[in-house]
C-alpha atoms as a PDB file:
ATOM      1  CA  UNK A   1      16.422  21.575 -40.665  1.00  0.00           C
ATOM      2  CA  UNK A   2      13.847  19.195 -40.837  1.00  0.00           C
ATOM      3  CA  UNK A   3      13.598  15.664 -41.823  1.00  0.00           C
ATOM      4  CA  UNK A   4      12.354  11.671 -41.441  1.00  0.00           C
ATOM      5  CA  UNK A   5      13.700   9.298 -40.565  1.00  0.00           C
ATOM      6  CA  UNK A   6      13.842   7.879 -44.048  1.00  0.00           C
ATOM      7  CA  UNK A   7      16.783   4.926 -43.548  1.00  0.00           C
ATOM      8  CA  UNK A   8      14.719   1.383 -43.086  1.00  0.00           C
ATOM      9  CA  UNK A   9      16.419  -0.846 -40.340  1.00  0.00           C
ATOM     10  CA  UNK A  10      16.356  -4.207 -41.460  1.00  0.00           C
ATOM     11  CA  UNK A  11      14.271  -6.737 -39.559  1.00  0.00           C
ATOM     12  CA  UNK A  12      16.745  -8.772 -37.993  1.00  0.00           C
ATOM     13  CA  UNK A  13      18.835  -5.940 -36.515  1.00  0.00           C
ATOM     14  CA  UNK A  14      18.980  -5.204 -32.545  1.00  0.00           C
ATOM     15  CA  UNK A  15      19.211  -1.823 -31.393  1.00  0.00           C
ATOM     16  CA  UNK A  16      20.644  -0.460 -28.186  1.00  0.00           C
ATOM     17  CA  UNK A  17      20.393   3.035 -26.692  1.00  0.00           C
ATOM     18  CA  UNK A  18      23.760   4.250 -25.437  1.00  0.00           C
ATOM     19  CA  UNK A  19      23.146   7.867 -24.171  1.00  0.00           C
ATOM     20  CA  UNK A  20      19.799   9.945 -23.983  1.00  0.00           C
ATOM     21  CA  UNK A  21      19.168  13.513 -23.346  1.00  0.00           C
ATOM     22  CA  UNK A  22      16.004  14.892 -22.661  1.00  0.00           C
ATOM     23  CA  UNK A  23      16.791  18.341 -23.578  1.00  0.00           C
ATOM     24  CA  UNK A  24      19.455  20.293 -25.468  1.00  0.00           C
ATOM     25  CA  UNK A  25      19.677  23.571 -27.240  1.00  0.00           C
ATOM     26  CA  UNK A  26      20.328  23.578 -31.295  1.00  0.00           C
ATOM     27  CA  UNK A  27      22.220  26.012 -32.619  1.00  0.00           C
ATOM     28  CA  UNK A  28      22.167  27.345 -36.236  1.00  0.00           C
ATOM     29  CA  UNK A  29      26.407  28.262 -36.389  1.00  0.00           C
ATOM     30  CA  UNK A  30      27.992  30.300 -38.603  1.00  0.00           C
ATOM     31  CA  UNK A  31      30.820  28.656 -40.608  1.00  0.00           C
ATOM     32  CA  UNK A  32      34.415  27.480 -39.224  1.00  0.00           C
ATOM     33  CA  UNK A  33      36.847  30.379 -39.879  1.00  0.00           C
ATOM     34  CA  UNK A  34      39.868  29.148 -37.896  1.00  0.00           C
ATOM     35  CA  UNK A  35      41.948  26.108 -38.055  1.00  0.00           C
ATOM     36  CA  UNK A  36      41.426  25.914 -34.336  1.00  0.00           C
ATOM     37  CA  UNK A  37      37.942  24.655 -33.753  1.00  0.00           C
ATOM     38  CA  UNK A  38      34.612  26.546 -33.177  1.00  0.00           C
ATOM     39  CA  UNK A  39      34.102  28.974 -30.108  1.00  0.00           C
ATOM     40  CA  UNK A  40      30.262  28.389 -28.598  1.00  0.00           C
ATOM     41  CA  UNK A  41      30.356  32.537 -27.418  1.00  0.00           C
ATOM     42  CA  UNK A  42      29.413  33.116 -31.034  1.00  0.00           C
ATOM     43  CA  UNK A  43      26.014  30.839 -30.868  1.00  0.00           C
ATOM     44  CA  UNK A  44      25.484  32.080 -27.516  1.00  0.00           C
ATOM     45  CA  UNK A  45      26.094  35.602 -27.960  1.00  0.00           C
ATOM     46  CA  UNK A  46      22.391  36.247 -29.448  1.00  0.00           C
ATOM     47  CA  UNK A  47      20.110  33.297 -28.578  1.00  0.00           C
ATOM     48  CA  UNK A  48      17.063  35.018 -30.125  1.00  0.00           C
ATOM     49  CA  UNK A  49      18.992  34.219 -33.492  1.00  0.00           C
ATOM     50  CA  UNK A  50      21.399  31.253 -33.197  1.00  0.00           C
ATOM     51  CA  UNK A  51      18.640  28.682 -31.428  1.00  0.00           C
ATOM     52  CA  UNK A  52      16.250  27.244 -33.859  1.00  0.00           C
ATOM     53  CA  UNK A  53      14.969  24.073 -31.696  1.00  0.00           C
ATOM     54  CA  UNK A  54      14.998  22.460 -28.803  1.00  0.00           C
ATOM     55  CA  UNK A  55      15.552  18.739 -29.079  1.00  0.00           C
ATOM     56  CA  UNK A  56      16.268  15.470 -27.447  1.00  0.00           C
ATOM     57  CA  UNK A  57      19.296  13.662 -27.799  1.00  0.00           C
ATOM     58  CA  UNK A  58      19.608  10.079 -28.254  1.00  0.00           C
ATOM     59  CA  UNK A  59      22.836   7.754 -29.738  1.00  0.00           C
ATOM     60  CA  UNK A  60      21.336   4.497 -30.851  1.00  0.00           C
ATOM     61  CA  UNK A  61      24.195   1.539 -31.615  1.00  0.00           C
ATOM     62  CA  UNK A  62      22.682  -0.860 -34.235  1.00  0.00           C
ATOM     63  CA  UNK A  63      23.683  -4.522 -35.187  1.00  0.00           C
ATOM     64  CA  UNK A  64      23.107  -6.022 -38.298  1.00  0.00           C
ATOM     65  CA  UNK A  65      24.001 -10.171 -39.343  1.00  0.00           C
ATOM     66  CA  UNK A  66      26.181 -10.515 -42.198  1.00  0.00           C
ATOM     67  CA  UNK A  67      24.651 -12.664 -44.770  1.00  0.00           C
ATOM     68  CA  UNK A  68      27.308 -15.100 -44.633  1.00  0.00           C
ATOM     69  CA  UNK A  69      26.642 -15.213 -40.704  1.00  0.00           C
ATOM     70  CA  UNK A  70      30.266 -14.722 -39.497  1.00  0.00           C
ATOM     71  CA  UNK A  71      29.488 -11.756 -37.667  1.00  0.00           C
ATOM     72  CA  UNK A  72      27.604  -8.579 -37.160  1.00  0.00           C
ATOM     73  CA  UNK A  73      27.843  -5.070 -38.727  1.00  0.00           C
ATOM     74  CA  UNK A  74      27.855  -2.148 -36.182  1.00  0.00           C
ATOM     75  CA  UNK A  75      26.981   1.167 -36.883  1.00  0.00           C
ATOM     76  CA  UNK A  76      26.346   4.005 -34.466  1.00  0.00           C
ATOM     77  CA  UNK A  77      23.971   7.200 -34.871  1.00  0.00           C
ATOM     78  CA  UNK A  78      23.469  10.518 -33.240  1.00  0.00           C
ATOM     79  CA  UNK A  79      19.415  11.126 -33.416  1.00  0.00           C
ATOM     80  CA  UNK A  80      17.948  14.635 -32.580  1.00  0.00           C
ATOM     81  CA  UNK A  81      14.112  13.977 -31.918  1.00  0.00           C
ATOM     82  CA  UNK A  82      11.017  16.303 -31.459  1.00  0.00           C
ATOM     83  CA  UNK A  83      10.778  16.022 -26.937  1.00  0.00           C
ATOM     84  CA  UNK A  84       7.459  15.839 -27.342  1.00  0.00           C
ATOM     85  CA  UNK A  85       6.248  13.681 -30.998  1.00  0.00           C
ATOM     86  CA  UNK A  86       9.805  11.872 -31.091  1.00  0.00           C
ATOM     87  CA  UNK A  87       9.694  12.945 -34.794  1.00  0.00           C
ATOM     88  CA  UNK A  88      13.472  13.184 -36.002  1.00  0.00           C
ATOM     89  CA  UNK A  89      14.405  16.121 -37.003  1.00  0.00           C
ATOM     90  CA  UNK A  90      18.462  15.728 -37.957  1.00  0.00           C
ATOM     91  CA  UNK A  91      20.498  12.807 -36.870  1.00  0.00           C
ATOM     92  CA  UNK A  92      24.420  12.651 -37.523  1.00  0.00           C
ATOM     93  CA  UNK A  93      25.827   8.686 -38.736  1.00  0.00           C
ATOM     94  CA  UNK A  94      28.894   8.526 -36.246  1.00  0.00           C
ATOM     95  CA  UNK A  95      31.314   7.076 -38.922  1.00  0.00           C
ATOM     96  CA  UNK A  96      34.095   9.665 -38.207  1.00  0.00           C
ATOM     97  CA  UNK A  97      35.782  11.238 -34.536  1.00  0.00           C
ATOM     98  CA  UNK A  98      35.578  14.880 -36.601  1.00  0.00           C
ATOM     99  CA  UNK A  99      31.382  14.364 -37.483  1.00  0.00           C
ATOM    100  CA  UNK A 100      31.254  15.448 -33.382  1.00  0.00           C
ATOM    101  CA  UNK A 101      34.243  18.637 -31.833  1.00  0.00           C
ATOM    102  CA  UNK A 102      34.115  20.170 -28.687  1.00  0.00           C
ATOM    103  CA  UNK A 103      34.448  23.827 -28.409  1.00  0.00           C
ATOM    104  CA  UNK A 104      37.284  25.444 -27.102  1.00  0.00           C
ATOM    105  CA  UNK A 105      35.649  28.206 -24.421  1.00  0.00           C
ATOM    106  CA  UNK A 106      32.822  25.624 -23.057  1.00  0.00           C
ATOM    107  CA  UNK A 107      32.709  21.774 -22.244  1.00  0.00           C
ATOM    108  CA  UNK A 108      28.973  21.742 -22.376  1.00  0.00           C
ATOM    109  CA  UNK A 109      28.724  22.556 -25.978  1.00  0.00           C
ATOM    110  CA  UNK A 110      29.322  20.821 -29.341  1.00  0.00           C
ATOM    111  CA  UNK A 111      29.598  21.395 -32.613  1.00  0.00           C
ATOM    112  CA  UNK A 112      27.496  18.248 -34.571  1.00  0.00           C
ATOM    113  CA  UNK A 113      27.781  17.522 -38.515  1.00  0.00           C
ATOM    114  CA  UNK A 114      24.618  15.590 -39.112  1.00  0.00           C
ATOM    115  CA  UNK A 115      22.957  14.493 -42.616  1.00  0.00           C
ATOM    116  CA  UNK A 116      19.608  15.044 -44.024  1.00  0.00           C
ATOM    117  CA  UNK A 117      17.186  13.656 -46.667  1.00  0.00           C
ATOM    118  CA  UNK A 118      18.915  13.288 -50.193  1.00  0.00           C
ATOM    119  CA  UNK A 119      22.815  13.522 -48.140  1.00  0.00           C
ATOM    120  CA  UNK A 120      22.208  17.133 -47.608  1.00  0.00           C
ATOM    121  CA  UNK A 121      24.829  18.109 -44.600  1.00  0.00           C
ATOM    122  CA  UNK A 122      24.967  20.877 -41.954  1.00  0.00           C
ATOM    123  CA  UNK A 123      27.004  21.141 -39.089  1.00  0.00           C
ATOM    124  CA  UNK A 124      24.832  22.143 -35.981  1.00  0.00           C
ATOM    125  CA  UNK A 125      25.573  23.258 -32.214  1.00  0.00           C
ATOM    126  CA  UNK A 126      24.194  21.640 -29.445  1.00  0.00           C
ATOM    127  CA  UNK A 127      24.452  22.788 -25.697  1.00  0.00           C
ATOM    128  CA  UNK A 128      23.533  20.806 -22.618  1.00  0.00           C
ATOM    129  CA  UNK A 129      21.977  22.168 -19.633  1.00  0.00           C
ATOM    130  CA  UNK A 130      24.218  20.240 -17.356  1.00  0.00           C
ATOM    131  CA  UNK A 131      27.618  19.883 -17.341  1.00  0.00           C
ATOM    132  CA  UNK A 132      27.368  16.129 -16.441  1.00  0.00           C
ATOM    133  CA  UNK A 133      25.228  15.512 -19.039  1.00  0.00           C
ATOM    134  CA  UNK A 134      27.839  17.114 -21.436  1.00  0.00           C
ATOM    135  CA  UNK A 135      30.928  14.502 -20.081  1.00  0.00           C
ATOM    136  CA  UNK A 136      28.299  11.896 -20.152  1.00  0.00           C
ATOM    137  CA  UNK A 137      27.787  12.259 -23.813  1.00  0.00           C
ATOM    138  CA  UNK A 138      31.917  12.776 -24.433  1.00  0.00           C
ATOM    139  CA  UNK A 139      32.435   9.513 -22.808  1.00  0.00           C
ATOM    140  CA  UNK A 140      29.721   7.707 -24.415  1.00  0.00           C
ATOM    141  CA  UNK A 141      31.264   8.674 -27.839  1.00  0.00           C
ATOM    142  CA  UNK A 142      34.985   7.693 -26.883  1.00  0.00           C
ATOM    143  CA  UNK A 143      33.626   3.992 -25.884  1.00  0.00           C
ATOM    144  CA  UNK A 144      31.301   4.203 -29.511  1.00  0.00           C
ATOM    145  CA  UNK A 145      35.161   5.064 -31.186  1.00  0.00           C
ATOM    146  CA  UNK A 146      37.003   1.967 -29.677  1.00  0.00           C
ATOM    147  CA  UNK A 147      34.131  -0.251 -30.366  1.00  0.00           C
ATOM    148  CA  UNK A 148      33.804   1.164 -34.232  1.00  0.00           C
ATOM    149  CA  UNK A 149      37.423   1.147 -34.606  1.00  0.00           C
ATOM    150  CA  UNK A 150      38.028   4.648 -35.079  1.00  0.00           C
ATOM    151  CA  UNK A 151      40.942   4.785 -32.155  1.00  0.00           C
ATOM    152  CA  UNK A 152      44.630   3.882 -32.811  1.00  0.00           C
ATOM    153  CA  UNK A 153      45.816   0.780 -31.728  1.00  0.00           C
ATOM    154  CA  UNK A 154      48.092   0.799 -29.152  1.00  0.00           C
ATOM    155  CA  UNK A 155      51.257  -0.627 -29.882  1.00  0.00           C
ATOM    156  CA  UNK A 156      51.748  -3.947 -28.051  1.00  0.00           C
ATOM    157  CA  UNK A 157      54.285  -3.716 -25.492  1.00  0.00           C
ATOM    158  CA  UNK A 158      57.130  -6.651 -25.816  1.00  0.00           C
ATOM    159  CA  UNK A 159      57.962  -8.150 -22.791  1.00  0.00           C
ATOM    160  CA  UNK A 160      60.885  -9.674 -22.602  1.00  0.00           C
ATOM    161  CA  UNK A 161      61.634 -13.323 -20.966  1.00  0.00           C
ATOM    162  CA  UNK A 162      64.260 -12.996 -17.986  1.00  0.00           C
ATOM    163  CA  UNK A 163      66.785 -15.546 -18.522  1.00  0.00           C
ATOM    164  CA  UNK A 164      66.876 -19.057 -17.536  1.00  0.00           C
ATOM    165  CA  UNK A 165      67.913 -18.949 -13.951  1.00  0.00           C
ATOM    166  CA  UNK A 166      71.806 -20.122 -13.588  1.00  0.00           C
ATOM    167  CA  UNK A 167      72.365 -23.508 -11.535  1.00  0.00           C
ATOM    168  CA  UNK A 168      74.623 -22.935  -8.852  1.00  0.00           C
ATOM    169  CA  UNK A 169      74.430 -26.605  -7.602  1.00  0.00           C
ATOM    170  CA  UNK A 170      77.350 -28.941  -7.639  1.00  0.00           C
ATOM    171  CA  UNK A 171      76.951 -31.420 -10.541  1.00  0.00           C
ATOM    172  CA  UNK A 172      77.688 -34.833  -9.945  1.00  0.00           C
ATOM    173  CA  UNK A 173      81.332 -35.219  -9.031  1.00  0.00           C
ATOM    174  CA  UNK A 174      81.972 -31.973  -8.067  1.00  0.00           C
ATOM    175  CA  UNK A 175      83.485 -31.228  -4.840  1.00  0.00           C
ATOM    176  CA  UNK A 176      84.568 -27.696  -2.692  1.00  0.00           C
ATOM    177  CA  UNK A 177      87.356 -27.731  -0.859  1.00  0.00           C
ATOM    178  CA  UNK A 178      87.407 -25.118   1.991  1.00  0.00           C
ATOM    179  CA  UNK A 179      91.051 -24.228   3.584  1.00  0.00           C
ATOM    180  CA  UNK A 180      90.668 -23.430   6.964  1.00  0.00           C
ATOM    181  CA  UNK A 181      93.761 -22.946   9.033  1.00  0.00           C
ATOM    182  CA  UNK A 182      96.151 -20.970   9.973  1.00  0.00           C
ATOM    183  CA  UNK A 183      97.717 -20.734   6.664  1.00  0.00           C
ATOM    184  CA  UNK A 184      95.803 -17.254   5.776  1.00  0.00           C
ATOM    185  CA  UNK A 185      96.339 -15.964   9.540  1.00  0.00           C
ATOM    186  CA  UNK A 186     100.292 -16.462   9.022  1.00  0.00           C
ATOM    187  CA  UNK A 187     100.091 -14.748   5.490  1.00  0.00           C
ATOM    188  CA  UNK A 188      98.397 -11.753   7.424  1.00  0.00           C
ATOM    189  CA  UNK A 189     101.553 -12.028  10.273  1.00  0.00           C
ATOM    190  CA  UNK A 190     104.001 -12.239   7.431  1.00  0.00           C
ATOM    191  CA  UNK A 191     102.358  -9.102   5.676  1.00  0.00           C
ATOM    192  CA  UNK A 192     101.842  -6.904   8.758  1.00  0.00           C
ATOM    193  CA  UNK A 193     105.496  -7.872  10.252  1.00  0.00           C
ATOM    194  CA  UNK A 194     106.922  -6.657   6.356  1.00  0.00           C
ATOM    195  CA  UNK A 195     104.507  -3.226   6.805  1.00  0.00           C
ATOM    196  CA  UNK A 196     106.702  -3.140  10.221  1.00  0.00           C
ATOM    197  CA  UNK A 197     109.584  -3.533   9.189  1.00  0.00           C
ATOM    198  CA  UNK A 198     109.455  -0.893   6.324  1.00  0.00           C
ATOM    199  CA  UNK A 199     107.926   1.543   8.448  1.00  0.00           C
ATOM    200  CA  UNK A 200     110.527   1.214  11.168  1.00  0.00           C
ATOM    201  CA  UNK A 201     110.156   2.930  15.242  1.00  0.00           C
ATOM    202  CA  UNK A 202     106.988   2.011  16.998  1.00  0.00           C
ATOM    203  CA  UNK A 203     105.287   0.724  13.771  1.00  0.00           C
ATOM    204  CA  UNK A 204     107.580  -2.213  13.608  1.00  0.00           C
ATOM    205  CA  UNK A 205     106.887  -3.112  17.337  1.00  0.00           C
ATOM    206  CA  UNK A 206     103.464  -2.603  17.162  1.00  0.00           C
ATOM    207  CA  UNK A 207     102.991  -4.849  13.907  1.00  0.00           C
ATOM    208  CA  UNK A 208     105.816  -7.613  15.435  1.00  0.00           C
ATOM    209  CA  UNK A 209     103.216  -8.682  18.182  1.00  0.00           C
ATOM    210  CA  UNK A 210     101.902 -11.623  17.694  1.00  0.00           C
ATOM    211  CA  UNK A 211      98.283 -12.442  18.222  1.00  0.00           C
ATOM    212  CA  UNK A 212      97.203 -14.410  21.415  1.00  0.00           C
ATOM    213  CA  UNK A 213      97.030 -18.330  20.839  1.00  0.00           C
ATOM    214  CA  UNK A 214      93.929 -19.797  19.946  1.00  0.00           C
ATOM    215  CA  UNK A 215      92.237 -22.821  21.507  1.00  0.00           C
ATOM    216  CA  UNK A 216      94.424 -25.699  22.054  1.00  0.00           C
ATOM    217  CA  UNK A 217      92.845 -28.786  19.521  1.00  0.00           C
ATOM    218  CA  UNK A 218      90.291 -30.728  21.013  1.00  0.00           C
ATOM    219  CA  UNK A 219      87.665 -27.857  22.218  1.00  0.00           C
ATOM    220  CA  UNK A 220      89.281 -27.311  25.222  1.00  0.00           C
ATOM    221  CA  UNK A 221      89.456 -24.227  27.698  1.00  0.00           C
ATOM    222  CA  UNK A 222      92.608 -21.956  28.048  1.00  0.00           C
ATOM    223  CA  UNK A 223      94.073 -22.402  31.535  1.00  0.00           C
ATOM    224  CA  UNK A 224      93.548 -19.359  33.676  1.00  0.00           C
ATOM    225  CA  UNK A 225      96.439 -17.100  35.128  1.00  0.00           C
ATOM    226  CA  UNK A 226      97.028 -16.670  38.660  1.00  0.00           C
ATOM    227  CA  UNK A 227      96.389 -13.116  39.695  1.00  0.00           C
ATOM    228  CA  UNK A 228      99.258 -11.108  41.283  1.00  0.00           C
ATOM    229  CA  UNK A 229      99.975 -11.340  44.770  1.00  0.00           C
ATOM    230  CA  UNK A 230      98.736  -8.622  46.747  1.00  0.00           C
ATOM    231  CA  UNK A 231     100.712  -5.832  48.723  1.00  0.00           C
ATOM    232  CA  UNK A 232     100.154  -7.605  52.015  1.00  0.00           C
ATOM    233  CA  UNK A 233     101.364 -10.917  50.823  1.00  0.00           C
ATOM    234  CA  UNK A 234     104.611  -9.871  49.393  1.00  0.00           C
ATOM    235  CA  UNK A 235     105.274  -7.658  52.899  1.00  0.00           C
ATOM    236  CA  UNK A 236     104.482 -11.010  54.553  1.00  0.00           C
ATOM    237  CA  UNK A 237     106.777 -12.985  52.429  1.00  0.00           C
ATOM    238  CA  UNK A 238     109.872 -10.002  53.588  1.00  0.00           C
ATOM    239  CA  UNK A 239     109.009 -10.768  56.867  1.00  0.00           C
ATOM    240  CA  UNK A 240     109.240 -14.729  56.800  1.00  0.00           C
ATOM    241  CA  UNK A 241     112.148 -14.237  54.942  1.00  0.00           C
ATOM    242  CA  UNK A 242     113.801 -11.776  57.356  1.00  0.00           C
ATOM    243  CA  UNK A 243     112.469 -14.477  60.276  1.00  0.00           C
ATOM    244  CA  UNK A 244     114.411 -17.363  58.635  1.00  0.00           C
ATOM    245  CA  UNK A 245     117.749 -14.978  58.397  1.00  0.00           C
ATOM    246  CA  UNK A 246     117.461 -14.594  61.881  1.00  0.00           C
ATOM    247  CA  UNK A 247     117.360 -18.134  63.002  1.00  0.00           C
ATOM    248  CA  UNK A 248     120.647 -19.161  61.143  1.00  0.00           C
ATOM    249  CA  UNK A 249     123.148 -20.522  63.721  1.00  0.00           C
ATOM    250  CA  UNK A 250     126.314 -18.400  64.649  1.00  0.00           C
ATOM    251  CA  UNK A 251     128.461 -20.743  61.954  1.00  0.00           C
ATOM    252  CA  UNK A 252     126.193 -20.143  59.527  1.00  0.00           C
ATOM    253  CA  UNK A 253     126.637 -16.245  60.362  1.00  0.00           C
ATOM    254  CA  UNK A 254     130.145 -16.732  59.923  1.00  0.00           C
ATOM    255  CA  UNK A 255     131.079 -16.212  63.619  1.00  0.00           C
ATOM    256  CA  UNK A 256     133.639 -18.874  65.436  1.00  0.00           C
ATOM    257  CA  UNK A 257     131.223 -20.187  68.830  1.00  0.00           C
ATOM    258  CA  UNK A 258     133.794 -22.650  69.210  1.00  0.00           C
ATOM    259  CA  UNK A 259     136.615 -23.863  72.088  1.00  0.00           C
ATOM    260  CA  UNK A 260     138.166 -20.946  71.361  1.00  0.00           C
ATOM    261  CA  UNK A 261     135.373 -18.865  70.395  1.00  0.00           C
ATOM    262  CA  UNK A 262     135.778 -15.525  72.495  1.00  0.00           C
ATOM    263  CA  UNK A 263     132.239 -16.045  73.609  1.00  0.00           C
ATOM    264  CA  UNK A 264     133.654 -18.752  76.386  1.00  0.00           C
END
């Protein structure tokens, strides 16, 4: 399919080169019998029939002022150029995602609707050599989408404010009053000596003890307990007391020492 390059780019437009292939394989494809998309085993299949050129690839961006100069109009175009002359020989206006599909058995292969002289249209295949060339040119064309417009907006995510954070402080005035005491220790006797009571046997003796006195007022110490004497000390104590027994005079006995005292 050949043609020139017939459109006339206007002298105050800027041009940019956004992807270049040096080589890639056009395909003459039969027509799109399934809903699904096109299958690249069916160009492939016979190459002696299907491939009718080899071409380079280039996708030029242009940029044209608006008269009224409040802003620029883009448009984006898929050229495929003689490798050798750079004479065009089809090129594809980018205006819609479907004017480029990916095949469904291959990712290095494309099927490529492009325009010629007078609007005539064809749809093409191309194949790249390399498989990063291939994801090159997919990527290239999904940043030429956003930029053109051609991908759905996102829908803005809402964030929502947290709320104001509460004031906890005391306000002028306020006060807190803290009870510390033994006011909630005796409301825990009086409810563990009623559990005691109800239960009855060892429950009530074990919930009637009392806990131990605290500190006496003032910060002071608890006095300490003397320990026990020991076994030696109390066998001591018998004997001192048995000692003192025996030194009691024989009145004191009960015994009559006296005049008449039969020990005369």
């Amino acid at each position: 399919m050949a043609s020139s390059d017939s459109s006339v780019v206007p002298a105050d437009a800027i041009q940019r080169v956004l992807f270049i292939a040096s080589t890639v394989h056009i395909y003459n494809i039969p027509p799109l019998t399934s809903n699904k998309g096109y299958t690249a085993a069916q160009w492939t299949a016979d190459n002696s029939k299907r491939q009718i050129f080899t071409a380079r690839l280039r996708i030029i961006e242009t940029a044209v002022p608006l008269p009224d100069c409040s802003g620029e109009s883009l448009s984006t175009e898929i050229l495929l150029e003689d490798p050798s002359t750079g004479e065009l020989f089809a090129k594809a206006p980018y205006t819609d995602a479907r004017a480029v599909e990916a095949v469904l058995d291959s990712s290095r292969f494309f099927a490529v609707r492009v325009v010629g002289d007078g609007g005539m249209k064809a749809t093409l295949g191309i194949g790249f050599e390399e498989r990063g060339e291939a994801i090159d040119f997919g990527i290239c064309l999904q940043e030429c989408r956003k930029v053109l417009g051609m991908e759905p907006k996102s829908k803005t995510k809402v964030v929502e404010k947290p709320d104001a954070k509460k004031d906890y402080g005391l306000k002028e005035g306020q006060t807190i009053k803290v009870d510390i005491g033994r006011r909630g220790r005796r409301k825990v006797d009086d409810e563990n000596e009623g559990f005691g009571a109800s239960s009855g046997g060892d429950n009530a003796a074990l919930f009637s003890i009392k806990p131990p006195p605290g500190p006496p007022p003032g910060g002071g110490t608890l006095p300490l307990l003397a320990p026990p004497p020991s076994a030696s000390e109390v066998r001591k104590e018998k004997r001192r007391s048995r000692g003192f027994e025996e030194q009691k005079t024989a009145a004191e006995l009960g015994f009559d020492d006296g005049e008449f005292g039969e020990f005369q």
